[in-house]
PDB file of N, CA and C in Angstrom:
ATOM      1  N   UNK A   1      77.161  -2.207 109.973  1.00  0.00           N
ATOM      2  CA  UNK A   1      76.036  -1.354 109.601  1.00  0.00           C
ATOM      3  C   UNK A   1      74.749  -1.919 110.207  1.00  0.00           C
ATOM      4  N   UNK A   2      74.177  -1.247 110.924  1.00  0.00           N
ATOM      5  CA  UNK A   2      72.916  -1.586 111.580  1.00  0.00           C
ATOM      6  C   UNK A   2      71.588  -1.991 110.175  1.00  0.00           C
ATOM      7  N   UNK A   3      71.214  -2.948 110.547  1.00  0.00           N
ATOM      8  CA  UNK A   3      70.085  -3.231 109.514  1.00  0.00           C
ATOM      9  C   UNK A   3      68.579  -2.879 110.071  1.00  0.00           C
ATOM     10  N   UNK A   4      68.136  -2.252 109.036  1.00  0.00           N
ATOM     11  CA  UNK A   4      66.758  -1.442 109.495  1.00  0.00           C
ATOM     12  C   UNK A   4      65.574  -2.447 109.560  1.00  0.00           C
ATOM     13  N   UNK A   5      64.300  -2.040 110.294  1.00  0.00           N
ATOM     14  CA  UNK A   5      63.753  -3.162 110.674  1.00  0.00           C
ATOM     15  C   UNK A   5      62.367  -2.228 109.787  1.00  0.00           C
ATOM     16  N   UNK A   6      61.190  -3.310 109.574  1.00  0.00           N
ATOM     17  CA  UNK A   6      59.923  -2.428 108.992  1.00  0.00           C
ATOM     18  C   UNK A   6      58.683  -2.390 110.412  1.00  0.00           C
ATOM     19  N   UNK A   7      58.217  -1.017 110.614  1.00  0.00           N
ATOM     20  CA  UNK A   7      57.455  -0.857 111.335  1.00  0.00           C
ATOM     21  C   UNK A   7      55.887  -0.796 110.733  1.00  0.00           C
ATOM     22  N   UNK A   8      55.182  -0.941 111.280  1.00  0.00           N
ATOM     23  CA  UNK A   8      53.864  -0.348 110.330  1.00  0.00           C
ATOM     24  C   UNK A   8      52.784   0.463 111.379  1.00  0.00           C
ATOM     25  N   UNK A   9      52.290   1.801 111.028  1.00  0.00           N
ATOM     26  CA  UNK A   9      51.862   2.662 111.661  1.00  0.00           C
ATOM     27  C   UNK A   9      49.998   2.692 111.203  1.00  0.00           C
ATOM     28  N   UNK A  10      49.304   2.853 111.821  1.00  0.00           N
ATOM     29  CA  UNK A  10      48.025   2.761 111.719  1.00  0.00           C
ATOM     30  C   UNK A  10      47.559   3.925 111.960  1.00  0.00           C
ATOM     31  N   UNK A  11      46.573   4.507 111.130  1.00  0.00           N
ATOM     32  CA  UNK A  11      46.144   5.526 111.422  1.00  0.00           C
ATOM     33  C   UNK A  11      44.824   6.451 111.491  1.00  0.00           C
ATOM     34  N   UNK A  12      44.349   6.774 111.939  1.00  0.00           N
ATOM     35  CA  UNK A  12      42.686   6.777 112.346  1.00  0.00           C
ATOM     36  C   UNK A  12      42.418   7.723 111.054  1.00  0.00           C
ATOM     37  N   UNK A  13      40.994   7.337 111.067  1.00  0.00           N
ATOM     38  CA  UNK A  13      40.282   7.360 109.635  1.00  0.00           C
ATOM     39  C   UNK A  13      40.087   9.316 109.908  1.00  0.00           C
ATOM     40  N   UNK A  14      39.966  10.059 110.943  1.00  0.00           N
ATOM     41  CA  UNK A  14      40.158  11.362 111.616  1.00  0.00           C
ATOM     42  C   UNK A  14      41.061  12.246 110.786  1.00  0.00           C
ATOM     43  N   UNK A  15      42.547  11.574 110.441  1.00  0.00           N
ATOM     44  CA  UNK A  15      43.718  12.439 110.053  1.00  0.00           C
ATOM     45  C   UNK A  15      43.987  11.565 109.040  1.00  0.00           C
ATOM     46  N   UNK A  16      43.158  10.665 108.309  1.00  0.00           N
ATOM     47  CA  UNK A  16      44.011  10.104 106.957  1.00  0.00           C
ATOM     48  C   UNK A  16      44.291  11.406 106.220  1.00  0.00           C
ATOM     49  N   UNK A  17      43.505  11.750 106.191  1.00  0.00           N
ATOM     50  CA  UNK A  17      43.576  13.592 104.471  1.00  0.00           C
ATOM     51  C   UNK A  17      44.855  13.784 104.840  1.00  0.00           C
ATOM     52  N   UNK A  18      45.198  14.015 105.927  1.00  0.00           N
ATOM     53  CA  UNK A  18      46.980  14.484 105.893  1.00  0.00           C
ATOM     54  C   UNK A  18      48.242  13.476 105.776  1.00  0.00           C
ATOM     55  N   UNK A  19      47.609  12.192 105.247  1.00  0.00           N
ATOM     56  CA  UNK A  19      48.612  11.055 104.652  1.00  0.00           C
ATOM     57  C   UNK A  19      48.040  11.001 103.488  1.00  0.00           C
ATOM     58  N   UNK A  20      47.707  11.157 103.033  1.00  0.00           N
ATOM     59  CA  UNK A  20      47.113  10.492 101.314  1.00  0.00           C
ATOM     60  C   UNK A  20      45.919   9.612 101.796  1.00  0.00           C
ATOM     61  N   UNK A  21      45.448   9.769 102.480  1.00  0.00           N
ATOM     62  CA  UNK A  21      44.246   8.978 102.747  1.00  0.00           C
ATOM     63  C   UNK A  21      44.145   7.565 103.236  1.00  0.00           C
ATOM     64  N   UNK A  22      45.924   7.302 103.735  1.00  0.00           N
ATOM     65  CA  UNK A  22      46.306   5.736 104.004  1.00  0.00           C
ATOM     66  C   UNK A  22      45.482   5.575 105.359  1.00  0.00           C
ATOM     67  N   UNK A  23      45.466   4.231 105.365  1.00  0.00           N
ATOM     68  CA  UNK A  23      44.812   3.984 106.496  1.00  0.00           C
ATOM     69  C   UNK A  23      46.137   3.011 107.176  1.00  0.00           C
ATOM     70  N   UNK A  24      47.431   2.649 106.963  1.00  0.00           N
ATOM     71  CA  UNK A  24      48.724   2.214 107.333  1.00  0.00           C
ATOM     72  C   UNK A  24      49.925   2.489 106.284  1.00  0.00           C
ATOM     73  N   UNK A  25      50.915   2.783 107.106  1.00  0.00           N
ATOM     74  CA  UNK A  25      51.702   3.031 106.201  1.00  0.00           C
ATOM     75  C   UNK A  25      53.200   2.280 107.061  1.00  0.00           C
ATOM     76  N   UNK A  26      53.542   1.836 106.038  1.00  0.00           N
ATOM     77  CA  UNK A  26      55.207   1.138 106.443  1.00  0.00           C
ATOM     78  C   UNK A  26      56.434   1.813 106.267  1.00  0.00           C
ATOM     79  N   UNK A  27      57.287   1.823 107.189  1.00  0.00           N
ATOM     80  CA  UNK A  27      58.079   2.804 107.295  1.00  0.00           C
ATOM     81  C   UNK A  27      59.630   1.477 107.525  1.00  0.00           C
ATOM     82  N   UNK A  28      60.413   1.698 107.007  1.00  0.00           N
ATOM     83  CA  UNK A  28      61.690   0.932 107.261  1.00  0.00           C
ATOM     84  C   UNK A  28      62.945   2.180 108.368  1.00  0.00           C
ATOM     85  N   UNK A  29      62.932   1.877 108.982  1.00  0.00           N
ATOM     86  CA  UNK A  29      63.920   2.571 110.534  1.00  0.00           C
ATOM     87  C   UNK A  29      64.798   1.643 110.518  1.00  0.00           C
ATOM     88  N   UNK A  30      66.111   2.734 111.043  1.00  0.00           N
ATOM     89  CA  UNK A  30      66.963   1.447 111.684  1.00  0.00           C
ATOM     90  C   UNK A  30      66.731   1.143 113.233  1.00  0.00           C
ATOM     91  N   UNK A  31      67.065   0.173 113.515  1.00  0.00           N
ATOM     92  CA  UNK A  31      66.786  -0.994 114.868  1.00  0.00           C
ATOM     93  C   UNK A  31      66.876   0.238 116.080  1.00  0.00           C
ATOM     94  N   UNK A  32      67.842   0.809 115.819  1.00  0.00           N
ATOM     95  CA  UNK A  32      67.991   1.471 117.221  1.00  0.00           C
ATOM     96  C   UNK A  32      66.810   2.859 117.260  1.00  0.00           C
ATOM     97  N   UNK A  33      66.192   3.129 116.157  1.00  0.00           N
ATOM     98  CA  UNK A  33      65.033   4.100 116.114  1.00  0.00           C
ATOM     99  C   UNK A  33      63.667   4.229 117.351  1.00  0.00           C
ATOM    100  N   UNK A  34      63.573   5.078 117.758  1.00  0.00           N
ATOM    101  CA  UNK A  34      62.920   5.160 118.605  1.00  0.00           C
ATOM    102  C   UNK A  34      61.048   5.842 118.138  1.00  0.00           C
ATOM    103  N   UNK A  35      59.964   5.957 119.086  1.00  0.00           N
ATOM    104  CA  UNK A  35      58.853   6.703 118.074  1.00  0.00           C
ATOM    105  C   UNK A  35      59.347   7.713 118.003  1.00  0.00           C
ATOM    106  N   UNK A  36      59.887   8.849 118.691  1.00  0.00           N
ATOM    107  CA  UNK A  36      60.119  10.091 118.270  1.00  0.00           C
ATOM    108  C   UNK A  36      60.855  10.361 116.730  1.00  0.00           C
ATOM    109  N   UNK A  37      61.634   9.361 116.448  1.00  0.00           N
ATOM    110  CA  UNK A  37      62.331   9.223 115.595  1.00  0.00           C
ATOM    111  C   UNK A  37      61.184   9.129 114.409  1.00  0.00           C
ATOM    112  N   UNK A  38      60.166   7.936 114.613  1.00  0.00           N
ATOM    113  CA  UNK A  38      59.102   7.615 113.629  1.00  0.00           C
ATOM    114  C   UNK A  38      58.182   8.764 113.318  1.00  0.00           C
ATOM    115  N   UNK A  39      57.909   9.542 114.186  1.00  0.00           N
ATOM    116  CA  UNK A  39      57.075  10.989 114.122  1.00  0.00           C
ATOM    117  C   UNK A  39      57.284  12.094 113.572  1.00  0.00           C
ATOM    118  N   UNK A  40      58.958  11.826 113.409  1.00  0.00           N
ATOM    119  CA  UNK A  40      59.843  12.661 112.684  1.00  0.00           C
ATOM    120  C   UNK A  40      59.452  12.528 111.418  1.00  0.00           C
ATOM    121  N   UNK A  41      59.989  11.040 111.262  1.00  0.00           N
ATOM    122  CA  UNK A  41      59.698  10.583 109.967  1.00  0.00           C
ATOM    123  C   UNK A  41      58.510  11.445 109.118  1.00  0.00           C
ATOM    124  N   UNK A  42      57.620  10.593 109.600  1.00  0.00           N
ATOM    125  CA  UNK A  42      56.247  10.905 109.416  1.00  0.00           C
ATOM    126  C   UNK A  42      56.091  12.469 108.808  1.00  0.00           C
ATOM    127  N   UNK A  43      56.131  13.224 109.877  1.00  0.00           N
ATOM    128  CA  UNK A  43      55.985  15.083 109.538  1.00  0.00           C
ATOM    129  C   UNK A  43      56.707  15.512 108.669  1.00  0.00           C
ATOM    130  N   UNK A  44      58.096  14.742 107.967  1.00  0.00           N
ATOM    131  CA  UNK A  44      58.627  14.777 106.726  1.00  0.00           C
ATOM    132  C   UNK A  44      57.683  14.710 105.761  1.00  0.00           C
ATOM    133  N   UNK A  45      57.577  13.205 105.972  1.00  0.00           N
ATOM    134  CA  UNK A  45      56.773  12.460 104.426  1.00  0.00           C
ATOM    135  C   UNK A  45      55.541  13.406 104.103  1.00  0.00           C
ATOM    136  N   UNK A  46      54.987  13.663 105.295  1.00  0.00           N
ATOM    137  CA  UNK A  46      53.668  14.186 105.168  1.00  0.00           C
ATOM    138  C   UNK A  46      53.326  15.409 106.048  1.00  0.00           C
ATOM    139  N   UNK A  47      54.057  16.311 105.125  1.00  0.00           N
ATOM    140  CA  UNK A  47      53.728  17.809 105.679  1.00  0.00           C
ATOM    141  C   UNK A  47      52.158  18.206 106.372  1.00  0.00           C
ATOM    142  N   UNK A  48      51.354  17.622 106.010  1.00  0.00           N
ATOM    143  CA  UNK A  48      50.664  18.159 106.538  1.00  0.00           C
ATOM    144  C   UNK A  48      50.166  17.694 107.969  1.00  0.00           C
ATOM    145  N   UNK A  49      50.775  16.801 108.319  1.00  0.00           N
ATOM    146  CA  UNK A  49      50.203  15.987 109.939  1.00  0.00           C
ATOM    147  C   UNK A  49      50.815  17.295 111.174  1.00  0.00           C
ATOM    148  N   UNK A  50      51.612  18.264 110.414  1.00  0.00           N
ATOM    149  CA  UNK A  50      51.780  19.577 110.928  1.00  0.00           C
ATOM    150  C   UNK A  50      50.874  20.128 111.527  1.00  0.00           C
ATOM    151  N   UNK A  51      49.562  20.301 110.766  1.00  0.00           N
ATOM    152  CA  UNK A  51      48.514  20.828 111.443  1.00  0.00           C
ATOM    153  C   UNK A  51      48.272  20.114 112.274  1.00  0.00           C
ATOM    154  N   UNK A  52      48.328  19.252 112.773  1.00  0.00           N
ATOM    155  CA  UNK A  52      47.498  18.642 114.130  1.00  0.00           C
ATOM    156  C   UNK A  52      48.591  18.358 115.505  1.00  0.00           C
ATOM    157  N   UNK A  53      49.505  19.613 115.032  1.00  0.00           N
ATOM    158  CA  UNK A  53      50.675  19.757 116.067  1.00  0.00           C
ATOM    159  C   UNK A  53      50.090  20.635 116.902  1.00  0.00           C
ATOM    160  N   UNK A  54      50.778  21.109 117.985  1.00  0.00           N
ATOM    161  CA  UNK A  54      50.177  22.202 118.867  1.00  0.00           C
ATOM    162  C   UNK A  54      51.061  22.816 118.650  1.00  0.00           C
ATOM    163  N   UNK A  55      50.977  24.388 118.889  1.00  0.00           N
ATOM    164  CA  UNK A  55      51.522  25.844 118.869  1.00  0.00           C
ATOM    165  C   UNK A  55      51.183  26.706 119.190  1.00  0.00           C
ATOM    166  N   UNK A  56      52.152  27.811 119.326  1.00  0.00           N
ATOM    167  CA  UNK A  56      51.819  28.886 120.109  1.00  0.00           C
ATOM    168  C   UNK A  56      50.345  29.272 119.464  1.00  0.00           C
ATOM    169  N   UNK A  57      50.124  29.596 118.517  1.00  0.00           N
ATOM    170  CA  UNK A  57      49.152  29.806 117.417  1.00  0.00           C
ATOM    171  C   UNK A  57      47.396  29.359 117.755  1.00  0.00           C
ATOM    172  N   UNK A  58      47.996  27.725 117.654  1.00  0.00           N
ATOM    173  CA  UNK A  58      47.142  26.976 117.726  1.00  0.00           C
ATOM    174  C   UNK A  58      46.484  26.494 119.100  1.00  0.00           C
ATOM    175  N   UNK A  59      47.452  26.740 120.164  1.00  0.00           N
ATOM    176  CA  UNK A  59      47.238  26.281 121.290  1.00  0.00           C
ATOM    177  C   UNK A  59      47.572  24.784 121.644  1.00  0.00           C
ATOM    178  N   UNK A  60      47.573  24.218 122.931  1.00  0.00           N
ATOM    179  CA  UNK A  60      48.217  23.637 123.655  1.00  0.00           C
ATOM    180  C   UNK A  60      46.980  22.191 123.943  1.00  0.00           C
ATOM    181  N   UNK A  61      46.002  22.519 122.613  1.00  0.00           N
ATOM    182  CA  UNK A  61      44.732  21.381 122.924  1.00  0.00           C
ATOM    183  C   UNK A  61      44.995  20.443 121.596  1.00  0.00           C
ATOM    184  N   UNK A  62      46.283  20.714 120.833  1.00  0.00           N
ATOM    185  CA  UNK A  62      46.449  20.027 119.446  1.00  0.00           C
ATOM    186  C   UNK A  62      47.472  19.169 119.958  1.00  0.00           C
ATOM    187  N   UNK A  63      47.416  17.927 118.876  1.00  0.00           N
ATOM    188  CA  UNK A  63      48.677  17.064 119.670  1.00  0.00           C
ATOM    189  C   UNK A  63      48.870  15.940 118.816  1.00  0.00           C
ATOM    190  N   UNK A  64      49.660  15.112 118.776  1.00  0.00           N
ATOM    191  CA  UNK A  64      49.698  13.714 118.135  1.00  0.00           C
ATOM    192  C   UNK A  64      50.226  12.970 118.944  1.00  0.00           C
ATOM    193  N   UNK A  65      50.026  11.582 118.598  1.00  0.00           N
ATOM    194  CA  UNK A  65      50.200  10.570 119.708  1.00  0.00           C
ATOM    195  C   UNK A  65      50.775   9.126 118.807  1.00  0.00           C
ATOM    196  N   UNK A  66      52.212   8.606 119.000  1.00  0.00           N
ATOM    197  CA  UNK A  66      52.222   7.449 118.197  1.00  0.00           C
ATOM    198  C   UNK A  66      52.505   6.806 119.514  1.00  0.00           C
ATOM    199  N   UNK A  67      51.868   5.295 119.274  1.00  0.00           N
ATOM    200  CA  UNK A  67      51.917   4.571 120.382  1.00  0.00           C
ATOM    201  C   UNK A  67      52.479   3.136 119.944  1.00  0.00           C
ATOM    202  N   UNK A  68      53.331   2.255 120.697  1.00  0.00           N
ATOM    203  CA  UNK A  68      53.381   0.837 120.419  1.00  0.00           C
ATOM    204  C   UNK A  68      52.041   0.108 120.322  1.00  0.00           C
ATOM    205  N   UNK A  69      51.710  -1.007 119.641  1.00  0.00           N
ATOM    206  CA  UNK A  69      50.638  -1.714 119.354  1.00  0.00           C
ATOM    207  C   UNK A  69      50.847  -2.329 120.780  1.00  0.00           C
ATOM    208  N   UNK A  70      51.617  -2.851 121.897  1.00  0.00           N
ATOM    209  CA  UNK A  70      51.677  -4.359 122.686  1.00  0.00           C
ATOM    210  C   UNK A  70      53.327  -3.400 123.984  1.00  0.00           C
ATOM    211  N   UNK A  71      52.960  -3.397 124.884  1.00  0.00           N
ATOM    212  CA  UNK A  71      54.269  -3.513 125.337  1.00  0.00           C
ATOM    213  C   UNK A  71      55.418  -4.551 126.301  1.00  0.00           C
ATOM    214  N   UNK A  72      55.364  -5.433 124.794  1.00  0.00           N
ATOM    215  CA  UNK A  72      56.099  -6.786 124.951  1.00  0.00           C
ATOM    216  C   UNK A  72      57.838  -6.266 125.023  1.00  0.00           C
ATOM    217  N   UNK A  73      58.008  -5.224 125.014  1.00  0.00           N
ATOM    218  CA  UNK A  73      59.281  -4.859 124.265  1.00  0.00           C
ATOM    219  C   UNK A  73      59.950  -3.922 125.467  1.00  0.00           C
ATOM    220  N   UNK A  74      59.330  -3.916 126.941  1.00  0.00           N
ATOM    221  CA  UNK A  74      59.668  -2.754 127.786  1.00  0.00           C
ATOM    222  C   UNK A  74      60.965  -3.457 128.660  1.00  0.00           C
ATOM    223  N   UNK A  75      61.708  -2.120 128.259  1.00  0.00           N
ATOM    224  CA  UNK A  75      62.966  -2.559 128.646  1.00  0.00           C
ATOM    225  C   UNK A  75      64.003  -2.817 127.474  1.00  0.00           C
ATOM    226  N   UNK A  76      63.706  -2.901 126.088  1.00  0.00           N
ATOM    227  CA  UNK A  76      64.674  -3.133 125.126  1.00  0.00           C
ATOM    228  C   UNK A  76      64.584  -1.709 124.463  1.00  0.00           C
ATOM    229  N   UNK A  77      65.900  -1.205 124.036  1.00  0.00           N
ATOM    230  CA  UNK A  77      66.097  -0.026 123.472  1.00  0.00           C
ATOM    231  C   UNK A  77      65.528  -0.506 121.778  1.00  0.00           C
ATOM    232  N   UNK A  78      65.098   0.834 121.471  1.00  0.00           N
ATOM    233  CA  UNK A  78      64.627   0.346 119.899  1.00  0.00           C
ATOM    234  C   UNK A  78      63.204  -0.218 119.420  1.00  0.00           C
ATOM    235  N   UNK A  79      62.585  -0.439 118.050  1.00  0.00           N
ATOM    236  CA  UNK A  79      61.733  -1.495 117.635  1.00  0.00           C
ATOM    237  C   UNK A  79      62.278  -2.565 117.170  1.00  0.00           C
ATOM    238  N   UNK A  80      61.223  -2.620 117.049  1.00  0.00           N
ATOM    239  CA  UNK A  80      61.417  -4.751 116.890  1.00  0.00           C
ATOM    240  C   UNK A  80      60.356  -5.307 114.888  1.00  0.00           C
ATOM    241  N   UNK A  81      61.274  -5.308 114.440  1.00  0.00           N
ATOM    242  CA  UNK A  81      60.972  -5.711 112.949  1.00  0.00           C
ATOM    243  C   UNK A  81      59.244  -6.175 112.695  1.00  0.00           C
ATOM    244  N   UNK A  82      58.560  -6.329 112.055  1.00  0.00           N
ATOM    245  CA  UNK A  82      57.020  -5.884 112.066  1.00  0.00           C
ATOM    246  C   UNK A  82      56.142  -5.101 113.300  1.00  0.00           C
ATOM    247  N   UNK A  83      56.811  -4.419 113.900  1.00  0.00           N
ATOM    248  CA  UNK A  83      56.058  -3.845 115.312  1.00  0.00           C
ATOM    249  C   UNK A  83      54.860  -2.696 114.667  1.00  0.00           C
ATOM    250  N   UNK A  84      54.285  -3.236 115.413  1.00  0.00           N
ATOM    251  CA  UNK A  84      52.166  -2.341 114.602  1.00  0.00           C
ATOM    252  C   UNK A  84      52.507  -1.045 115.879  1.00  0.00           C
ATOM    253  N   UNK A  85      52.432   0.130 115.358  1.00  0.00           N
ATOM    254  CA  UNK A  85      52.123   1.521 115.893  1.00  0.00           C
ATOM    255  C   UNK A  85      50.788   2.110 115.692  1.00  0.00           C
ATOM    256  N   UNK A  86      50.542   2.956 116.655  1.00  0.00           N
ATOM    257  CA  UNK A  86      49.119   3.327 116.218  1.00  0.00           C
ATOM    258  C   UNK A  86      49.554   5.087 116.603  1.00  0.00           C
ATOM    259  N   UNK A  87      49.387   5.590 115.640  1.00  0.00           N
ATOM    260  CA  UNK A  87      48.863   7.790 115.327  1.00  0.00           C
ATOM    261  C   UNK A  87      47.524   7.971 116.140  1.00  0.00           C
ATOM    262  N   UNK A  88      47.300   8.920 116.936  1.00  0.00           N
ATOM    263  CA  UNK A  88      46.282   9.318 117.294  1.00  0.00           C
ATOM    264  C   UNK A  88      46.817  10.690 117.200  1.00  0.00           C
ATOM    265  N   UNK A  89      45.489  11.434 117.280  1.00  0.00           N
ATOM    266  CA  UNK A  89      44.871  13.210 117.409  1.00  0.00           C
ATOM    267  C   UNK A  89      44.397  13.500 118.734  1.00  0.00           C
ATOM    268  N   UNK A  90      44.722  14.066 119.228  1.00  0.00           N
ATOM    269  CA  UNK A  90      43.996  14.964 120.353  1.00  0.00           C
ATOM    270  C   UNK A  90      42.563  15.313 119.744  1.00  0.00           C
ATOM    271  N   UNK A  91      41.312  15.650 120.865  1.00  0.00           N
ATOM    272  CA  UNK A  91      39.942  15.047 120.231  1.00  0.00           C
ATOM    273  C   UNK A  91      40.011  16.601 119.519  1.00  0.00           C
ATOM    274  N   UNK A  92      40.836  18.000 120.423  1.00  0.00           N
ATOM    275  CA  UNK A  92      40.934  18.833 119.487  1.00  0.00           C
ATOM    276  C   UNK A  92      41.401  19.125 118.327  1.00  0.00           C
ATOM    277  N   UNK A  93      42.394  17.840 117.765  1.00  0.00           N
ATOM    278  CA  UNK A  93      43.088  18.490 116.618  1.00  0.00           C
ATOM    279  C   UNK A  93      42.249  18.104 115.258  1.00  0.00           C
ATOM    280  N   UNK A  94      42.302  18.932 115.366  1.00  0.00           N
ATOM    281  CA  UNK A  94      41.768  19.385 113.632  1.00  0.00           C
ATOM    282  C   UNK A  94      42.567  20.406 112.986  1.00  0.00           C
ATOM    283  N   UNK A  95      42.760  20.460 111.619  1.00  0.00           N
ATOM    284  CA  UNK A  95      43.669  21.770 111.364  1.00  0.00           C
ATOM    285  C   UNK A  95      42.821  22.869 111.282  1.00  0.00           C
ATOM    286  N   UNK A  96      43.743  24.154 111.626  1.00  0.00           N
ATOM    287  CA  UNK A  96      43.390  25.427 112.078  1.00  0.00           C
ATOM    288  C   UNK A  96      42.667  25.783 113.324  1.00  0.00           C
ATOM    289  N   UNK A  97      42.545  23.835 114.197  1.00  0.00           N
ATOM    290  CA  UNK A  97      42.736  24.522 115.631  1.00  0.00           C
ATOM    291  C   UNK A  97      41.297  24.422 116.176  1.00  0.00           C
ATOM    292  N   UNK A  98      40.103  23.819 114.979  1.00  0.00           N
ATOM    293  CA  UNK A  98      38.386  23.971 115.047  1.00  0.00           C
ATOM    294  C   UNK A  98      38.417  22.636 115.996  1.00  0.00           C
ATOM    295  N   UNK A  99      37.576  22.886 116.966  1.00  0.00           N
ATOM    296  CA  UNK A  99      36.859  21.574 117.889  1.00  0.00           C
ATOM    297  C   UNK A  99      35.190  21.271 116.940  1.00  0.00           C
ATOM    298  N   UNK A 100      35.328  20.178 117.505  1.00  0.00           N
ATOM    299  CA  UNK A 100      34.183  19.550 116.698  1.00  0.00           C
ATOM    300  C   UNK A 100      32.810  19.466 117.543  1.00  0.00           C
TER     301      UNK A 100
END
């Protein structure tokens, strides 16, 4: 059985309202998890990071972005047990699509 590793995701003070207002949140994945996998996660836990998706709707200027903290790790499949991620927004996303 693969043993899951803890990631921790950071997240700009922009889109906390659509986490509970966290400013990091820890997520336990297993090893072979990839970010897409973590983003998944994420849009589970917290329905609302939805809005700052792009769609037909919304258009093609909305977006999210999870990124590795360091890329010490290029070339190994997977994360690596405390690995820091960082969430970003497209400068358009806001929900319902408003530029600022």
């Amino acid at each position: 059985m693969e043993r899951p590793v803890t990631v921790t995701v950071f997240v700009p003070e922009t889109i906390r309202g659509a986490v509970e207002g966290r400013a990091r949140i820890s997520l336990g994945v297993p090893a072979s998890a990839n970010l897409g996998d973590v983003l998944d996660t994420l849009l589970r836990l917290y329905p609302k990071l939805r809005s700052y998706v792009a769609s037909e709707r919304k258009g093609a200027g909305q977006g999210l972005t999870l990124s590795p903290g360091d890329s010490g790790q290029a070339g190994r499949p997977g994360l690596r047990d405390g690995q820091k991620l960082y969430l970003f927004s497209s400068a358009a996303a806001r929900p319902g699509g408003r530029r600022s």
